[in-house]
PDB file of N, CA and C in Angstrom:
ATOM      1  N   UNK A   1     -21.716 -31.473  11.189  1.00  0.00           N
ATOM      2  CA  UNK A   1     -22.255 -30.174  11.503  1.00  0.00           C
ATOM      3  C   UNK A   1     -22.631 -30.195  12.976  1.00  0.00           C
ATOM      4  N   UNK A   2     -22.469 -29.338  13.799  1.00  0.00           N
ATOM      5  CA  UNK A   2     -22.032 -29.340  15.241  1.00  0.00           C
ATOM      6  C   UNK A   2     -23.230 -28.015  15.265  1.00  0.00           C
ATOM      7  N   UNK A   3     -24.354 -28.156  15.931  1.00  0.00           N
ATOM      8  CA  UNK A   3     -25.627 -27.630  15.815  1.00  0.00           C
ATOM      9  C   UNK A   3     -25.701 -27.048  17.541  1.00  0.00           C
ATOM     10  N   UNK A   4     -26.126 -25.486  17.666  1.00  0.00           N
ATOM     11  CA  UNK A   4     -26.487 -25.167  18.874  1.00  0.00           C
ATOM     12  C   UNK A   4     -27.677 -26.000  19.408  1.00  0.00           C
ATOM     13  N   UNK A   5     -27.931 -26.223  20.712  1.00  0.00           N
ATOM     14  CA  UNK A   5     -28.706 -27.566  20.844  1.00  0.00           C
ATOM     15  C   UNK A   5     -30.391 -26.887  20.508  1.00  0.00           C
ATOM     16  N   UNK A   6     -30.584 -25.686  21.011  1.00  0.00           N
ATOM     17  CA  UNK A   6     -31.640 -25.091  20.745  1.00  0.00           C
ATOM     18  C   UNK A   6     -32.577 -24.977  19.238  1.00  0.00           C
ATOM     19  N   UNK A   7     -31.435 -25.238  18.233  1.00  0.00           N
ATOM     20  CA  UNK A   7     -31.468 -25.326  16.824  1.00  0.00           C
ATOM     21  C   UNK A   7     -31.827 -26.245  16.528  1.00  0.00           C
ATOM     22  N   UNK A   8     -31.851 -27.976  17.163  1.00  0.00           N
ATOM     23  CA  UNK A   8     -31.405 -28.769  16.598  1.00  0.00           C
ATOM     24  C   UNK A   8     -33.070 -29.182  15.655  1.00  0.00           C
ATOM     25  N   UNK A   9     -33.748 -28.816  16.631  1.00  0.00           N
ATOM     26  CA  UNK A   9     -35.455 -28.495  16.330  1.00  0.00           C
ATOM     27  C   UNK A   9     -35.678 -28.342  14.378  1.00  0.00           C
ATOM     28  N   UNK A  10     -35.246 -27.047  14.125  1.00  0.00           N
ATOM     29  CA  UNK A  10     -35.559 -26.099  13.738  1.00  0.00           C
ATOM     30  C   UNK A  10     -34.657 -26.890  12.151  1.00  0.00           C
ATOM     31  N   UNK A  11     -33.118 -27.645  12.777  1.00  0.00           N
ATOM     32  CA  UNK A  11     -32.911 -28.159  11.369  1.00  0.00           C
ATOM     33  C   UNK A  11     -33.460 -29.556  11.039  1.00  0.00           C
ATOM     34  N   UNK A  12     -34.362 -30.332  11.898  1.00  0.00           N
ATOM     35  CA  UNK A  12     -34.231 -31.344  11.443  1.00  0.00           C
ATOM     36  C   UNK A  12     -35.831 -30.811  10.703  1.00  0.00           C
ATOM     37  N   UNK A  13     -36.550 -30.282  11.147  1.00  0.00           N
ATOM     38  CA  UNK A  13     -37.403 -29.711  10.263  1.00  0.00           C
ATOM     39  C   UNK A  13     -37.344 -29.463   9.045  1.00  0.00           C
ATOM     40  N   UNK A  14     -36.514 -28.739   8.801  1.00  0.00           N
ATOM     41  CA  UNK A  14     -35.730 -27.874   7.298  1.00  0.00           C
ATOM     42  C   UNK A  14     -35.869 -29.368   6.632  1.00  0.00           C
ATOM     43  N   UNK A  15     -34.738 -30.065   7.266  1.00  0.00           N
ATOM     44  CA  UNK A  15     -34.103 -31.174   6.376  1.00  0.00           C
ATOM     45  C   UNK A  15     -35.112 -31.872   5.465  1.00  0.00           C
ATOM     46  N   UNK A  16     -36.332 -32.538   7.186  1.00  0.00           N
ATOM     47  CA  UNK A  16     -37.599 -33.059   6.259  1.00  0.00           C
ATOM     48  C   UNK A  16     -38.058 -32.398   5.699  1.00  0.00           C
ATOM     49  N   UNK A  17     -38.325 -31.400   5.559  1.00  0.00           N
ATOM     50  CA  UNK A  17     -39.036 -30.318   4.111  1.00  0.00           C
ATOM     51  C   UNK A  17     -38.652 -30.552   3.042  1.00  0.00           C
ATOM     52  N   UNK A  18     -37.112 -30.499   3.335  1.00  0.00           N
ATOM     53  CA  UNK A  18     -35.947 -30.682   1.855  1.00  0.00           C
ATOM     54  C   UNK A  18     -35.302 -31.803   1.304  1.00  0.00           C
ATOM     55  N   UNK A  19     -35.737 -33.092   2.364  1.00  0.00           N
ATOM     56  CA  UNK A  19     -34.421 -34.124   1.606  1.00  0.00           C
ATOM     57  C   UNK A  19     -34.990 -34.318   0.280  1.00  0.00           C
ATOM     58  N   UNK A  20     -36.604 -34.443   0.529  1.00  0.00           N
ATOM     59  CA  UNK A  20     -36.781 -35.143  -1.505  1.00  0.00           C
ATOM     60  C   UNK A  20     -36.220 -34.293  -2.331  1.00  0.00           C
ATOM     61  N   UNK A  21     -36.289 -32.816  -2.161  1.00  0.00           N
ATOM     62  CA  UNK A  21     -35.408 -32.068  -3.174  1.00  0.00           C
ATOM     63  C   UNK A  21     -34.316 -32.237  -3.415  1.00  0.00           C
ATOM     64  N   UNK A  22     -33.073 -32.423  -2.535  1.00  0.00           N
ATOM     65  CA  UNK A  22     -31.886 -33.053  -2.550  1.00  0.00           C
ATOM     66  C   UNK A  22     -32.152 -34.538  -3.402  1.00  0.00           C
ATOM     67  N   UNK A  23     -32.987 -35.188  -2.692  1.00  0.00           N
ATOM     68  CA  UNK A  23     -32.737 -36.918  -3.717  1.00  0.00           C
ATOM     69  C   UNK A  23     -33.083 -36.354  -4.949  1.00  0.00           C
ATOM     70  N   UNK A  24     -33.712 -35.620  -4.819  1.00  0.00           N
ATOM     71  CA  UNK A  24     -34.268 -35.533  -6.730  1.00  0.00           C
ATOM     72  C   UNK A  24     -33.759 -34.750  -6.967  1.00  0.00           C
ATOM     73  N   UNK A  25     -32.573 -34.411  -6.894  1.00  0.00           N
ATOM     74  CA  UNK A  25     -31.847 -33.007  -7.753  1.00  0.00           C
ATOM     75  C   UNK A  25     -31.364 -34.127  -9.110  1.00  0.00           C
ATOM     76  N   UNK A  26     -31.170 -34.093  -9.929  1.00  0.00           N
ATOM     77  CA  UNK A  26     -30.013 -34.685 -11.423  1.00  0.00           C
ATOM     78  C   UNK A  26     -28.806 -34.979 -10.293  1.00  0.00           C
ATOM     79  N   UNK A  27     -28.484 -36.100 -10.324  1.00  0.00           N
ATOM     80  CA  UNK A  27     -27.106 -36.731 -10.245  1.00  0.00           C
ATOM     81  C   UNK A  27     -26.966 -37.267  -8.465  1.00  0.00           C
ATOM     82  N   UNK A  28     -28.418 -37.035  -7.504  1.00  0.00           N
ATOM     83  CA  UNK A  28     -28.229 -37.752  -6.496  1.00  0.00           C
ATOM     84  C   UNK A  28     -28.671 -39.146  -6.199  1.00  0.00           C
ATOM     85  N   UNK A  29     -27.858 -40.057  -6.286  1.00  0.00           N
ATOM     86  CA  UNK A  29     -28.138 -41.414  -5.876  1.00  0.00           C
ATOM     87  C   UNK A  29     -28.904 -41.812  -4.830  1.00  0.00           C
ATOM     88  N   UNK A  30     -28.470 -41.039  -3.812  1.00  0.00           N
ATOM     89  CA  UNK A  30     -28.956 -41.746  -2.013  1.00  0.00           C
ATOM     90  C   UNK A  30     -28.678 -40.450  -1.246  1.00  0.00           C
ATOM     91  N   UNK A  31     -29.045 -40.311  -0.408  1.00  0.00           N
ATOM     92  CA  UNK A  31     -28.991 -39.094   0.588  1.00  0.00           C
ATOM     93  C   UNK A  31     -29.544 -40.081   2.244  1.00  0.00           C
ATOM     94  N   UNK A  32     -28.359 -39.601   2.980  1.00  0.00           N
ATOM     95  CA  UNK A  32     -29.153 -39.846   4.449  1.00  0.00           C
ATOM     96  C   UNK A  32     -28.638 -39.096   5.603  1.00  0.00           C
ATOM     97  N   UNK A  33     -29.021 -39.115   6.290  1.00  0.00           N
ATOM     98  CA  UNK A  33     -28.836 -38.054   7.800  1.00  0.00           C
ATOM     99  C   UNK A  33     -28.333 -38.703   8.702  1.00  0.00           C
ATOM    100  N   UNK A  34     -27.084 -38.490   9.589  1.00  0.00           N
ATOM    101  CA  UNK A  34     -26.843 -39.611  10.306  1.00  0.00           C
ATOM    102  C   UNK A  34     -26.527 -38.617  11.499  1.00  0.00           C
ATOM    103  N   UNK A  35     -26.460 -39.279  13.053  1.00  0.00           N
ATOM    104  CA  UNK A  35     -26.239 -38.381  14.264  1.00  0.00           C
ATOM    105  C   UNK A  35     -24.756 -39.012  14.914  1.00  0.00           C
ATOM    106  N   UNK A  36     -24.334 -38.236  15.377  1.00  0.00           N
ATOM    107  CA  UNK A  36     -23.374 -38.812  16.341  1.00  0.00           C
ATOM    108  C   UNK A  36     -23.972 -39.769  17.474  1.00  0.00           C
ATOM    109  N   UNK A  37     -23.204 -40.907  17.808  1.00  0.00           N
ATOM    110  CA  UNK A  37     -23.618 -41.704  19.076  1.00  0.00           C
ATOM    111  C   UNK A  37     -23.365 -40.808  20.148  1.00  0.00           C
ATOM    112  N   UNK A  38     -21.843 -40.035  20.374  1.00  0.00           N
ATOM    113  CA  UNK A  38     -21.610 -39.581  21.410  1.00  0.00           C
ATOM    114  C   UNK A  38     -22.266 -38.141  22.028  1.00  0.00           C
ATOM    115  N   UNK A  39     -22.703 -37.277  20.533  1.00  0.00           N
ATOM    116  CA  UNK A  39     -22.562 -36.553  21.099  1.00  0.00           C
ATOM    117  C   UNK A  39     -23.907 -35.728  20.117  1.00  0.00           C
ATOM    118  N   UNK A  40     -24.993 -35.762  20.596  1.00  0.00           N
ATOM    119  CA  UNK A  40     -26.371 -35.225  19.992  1.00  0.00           C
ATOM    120  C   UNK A  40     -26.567 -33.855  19.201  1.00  0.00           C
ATOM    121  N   UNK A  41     -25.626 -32.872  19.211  1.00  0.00           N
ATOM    122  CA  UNK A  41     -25.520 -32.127  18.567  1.00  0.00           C
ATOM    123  C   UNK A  41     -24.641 -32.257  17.363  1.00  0.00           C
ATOM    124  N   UNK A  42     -24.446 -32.878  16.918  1.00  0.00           N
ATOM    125  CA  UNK A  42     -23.628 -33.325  15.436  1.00  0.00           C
ATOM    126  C   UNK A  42     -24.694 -34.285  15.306  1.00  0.00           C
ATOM    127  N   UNK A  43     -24.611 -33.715  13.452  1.00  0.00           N
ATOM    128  CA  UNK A  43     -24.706 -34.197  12.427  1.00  0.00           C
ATOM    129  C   UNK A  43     -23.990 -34.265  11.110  1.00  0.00           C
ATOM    130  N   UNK A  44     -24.174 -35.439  10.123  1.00  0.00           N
ATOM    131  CA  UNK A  44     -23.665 -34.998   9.019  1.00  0.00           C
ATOM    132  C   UNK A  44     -24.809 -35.601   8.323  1.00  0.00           C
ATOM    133  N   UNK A  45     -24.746 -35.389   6.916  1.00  0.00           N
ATOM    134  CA  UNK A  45     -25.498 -35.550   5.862  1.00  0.00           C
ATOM    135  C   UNK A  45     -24.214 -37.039   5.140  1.00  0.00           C
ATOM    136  N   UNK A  46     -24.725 -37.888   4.510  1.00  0.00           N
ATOM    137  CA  UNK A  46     -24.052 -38.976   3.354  1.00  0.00           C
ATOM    138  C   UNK A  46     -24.839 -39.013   2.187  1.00  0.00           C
ATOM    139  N   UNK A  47     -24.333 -38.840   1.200  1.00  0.00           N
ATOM    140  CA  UNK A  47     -24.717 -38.824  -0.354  1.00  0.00           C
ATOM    141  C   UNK A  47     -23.769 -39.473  -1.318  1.00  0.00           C
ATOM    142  N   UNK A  48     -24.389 -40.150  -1.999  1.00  0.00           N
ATOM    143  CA  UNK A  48     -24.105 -40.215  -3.418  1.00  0.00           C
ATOM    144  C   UNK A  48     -24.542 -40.133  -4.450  1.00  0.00           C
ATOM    145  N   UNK A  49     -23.569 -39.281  -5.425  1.00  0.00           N
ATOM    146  CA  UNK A  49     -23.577 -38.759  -6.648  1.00  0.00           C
ATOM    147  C   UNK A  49     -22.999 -39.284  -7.847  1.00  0.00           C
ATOM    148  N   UNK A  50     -23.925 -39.596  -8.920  1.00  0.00           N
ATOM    149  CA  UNK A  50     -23.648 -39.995  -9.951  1.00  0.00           C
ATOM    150  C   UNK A  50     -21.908 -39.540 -10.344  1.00  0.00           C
ATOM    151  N   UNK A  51     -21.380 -37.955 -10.212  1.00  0.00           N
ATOM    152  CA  UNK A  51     -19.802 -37.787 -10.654  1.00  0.00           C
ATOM    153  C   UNK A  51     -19.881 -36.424  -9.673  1.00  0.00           C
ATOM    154  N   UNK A  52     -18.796 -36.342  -9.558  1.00  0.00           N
ATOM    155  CA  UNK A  52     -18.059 -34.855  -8.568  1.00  0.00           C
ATOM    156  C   UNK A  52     -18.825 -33.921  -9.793  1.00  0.00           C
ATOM    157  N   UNK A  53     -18.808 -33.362 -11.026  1.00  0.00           N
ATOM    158  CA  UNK A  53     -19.609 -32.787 -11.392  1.00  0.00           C
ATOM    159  C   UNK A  53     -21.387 -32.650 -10.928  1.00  0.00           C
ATOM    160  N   UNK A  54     -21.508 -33.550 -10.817  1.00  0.00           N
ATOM    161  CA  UNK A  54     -23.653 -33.806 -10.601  1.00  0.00           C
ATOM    162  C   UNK A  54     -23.156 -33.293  -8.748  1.00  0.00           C
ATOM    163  N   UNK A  55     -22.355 -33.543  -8.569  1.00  0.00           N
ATOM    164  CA  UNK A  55     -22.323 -32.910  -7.029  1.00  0.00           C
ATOM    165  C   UNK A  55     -21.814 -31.141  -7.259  1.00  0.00           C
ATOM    166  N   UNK A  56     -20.769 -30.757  -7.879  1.00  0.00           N
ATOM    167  CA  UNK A  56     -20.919 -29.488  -8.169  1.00  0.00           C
ATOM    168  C   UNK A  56     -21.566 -28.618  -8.446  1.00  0.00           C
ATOM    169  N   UNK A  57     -22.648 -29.074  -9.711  1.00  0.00           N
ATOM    170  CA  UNK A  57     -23.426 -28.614 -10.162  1.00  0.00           C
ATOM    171  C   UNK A  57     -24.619 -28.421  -8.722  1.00  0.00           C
ATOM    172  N   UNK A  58     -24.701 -29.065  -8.241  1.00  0.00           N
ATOM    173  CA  UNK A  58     -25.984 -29.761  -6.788  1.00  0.00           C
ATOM    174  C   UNK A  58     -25.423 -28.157  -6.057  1.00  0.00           C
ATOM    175  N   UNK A  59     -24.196 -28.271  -5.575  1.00  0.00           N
ATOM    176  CA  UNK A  59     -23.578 -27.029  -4.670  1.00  0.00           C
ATOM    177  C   UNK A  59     -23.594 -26.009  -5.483  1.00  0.00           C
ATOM    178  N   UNK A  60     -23.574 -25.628  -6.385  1.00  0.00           N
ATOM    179  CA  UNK A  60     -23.847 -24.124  -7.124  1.00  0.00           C
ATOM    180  C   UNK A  60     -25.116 -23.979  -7.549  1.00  0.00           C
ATOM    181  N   UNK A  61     -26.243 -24.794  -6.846  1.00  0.00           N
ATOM    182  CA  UNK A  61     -27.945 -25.001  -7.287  1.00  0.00           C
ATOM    183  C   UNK A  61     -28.494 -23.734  -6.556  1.00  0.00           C
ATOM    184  N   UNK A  62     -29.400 -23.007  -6.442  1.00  0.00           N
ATOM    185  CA  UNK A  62     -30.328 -22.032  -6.001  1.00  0.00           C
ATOM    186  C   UNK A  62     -30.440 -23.170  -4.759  1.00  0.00           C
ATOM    187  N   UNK A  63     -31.243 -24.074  -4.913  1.00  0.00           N
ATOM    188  CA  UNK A  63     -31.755 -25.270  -3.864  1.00  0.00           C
ATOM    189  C   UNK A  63     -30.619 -25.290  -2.861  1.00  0.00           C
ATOM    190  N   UNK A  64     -29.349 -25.581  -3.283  1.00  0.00           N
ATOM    191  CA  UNK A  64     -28.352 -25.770  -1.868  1.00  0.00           C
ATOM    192  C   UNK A  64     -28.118 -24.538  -1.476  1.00  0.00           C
ATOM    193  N   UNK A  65     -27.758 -23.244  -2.461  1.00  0.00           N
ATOM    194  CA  UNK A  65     -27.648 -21.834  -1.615  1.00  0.00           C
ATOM    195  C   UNK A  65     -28.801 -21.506   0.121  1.00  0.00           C
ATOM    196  N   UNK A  66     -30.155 -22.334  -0.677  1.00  0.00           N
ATOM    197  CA  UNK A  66     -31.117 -21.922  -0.150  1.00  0.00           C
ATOM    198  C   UNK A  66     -31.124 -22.678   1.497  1.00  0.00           C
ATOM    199  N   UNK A  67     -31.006 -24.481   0.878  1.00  0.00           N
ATOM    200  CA  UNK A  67     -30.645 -24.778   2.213  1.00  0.00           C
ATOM    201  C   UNK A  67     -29.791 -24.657   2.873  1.00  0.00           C
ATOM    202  N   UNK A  68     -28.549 -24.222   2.672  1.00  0.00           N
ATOM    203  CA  UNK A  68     -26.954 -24.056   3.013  1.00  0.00           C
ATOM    204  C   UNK A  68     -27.340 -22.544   4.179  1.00  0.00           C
ATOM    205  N   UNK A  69     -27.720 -21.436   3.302  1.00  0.00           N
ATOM    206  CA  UNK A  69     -27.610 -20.342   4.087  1.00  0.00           C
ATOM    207  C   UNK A  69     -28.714 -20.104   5.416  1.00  0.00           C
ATOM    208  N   UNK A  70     -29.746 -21.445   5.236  1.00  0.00           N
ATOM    209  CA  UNK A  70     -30.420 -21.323   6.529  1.00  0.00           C
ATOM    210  C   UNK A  70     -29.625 -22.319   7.496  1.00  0.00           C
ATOM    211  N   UNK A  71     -29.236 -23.282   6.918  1.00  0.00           N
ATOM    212  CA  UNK A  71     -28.437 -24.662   7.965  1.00  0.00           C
ATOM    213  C   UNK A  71     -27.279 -23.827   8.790  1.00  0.00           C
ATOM    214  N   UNK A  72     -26.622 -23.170   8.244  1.00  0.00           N
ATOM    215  CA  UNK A  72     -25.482 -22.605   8.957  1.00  0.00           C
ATOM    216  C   UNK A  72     -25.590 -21.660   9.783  1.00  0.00           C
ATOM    217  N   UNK A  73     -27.123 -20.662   9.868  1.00  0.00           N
ATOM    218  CA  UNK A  73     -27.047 -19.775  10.872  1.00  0.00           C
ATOM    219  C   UNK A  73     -27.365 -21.016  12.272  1.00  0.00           C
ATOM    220  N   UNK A  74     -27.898 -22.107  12.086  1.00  0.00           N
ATOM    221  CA  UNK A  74     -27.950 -22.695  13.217  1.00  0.00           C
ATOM    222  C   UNK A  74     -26.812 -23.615  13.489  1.00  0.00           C
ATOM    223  N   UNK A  75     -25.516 -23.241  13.102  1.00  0.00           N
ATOM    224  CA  UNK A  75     -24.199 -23.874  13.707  1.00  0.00           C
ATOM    225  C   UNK A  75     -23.549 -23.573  15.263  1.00  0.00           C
ATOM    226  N   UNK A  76     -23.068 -24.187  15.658  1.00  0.00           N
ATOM    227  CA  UNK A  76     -22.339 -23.956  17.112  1.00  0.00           C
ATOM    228  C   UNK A  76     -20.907 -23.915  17.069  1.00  0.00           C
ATOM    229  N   UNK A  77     -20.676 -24.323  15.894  1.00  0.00           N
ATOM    230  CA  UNK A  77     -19.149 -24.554  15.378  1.00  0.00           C
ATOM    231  C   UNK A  77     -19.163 -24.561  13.997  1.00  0.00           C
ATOM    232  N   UNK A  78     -17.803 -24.033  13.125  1.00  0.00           N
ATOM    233  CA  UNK A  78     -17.571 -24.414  11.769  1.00  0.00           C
ATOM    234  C   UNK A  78     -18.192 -25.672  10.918  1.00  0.00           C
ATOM    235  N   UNK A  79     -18.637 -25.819   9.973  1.00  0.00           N
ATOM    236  CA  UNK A  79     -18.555 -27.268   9.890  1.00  0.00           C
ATOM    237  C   UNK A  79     -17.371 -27.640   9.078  1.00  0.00           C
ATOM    238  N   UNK A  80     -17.647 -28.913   9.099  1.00  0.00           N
ATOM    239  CA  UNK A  80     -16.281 -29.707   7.975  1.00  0.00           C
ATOM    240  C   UNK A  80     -16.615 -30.431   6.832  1.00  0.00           C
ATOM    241  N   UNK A  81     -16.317 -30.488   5.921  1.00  0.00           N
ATOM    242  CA  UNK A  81     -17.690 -30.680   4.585  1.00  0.00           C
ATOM    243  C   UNK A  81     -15.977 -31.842   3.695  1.00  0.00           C
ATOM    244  N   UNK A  82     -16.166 -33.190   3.312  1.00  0.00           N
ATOM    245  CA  UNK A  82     -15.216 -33.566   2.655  1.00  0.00           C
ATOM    246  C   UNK A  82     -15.882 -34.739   1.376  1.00  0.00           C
ATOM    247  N   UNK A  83     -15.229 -35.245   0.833  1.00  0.00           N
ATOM    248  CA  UNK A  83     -15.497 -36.414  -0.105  1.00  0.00           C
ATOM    249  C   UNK A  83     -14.689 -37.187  -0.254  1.00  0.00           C
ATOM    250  N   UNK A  84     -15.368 -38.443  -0.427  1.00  0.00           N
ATOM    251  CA  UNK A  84     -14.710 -39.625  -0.243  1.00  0.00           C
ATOM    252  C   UNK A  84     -15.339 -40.629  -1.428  1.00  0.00           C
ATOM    253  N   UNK A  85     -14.001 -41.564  -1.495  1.00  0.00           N
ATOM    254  CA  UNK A  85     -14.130 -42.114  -2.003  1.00  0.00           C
ATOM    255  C   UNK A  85     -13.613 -43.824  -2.350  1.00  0.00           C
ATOM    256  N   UNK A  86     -15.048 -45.122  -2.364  1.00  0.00           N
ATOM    257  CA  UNK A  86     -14.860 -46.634  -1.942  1.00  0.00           C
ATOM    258  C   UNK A  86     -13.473 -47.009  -2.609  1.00  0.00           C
ATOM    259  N   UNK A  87     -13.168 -47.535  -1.707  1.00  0.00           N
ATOM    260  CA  UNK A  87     -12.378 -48.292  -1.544  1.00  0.00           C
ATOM    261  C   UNK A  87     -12.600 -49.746  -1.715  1.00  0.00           C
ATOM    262  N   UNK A  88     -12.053 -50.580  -2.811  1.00  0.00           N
ATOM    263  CA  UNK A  88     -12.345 -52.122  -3.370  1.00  0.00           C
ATOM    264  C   UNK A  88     -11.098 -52.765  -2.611  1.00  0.00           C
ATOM    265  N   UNK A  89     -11.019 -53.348  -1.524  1.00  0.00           N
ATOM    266  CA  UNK A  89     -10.836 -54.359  -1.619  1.00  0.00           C
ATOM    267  C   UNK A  89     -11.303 -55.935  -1.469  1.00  0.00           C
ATOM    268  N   UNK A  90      -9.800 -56.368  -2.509  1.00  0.00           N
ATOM    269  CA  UNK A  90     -10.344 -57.795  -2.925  1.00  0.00           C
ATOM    270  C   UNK A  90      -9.457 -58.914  -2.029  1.00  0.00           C
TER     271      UNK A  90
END
């Protein structure tokens, strides 16, 4: 998430208000906030979720509408939102 720099205030605020709600939603494992080295206006969020369902369910929550539609008026750019998934090797 690529944040106007003036904003950047205003979300990391939000976030601490909200991460325990995020960890404690049903089906979140871990949640953390990470910054770009290069470049201070990016961020992304890393989570894990018990199944792509407990994460669906998480994104169709009142709770993510709520944080979603304030996080994005403070964008500078689109964001890019994906999932992934470990890789074992042996």
């Amino acid at each position: 998430m690529t944040f106007q720099p003036d904003k950047i205030e205003a979300f990391l605020t939000n976030f601490q208000q909200t991460k325990h709600l995020i960890r404690g939603f049903e089906g979140c494992q871990y949640l953390e906030l990470l910054q770009d080295a290069q470049n201070p206006n990016v961020y992304c969020t890393y989570s894990h979720w018990d199944s792509e369902k407990s994460l669906e369910i998480y994104r169709n929550s009142k709770l993510f509408t709520e944080i979603w539609g304030f996080t994005k008026t403070l964008f500078a750019d689109k964001p890019t939102a994906f999932s992934v998934h470990r890789v074992e090797i042996v």
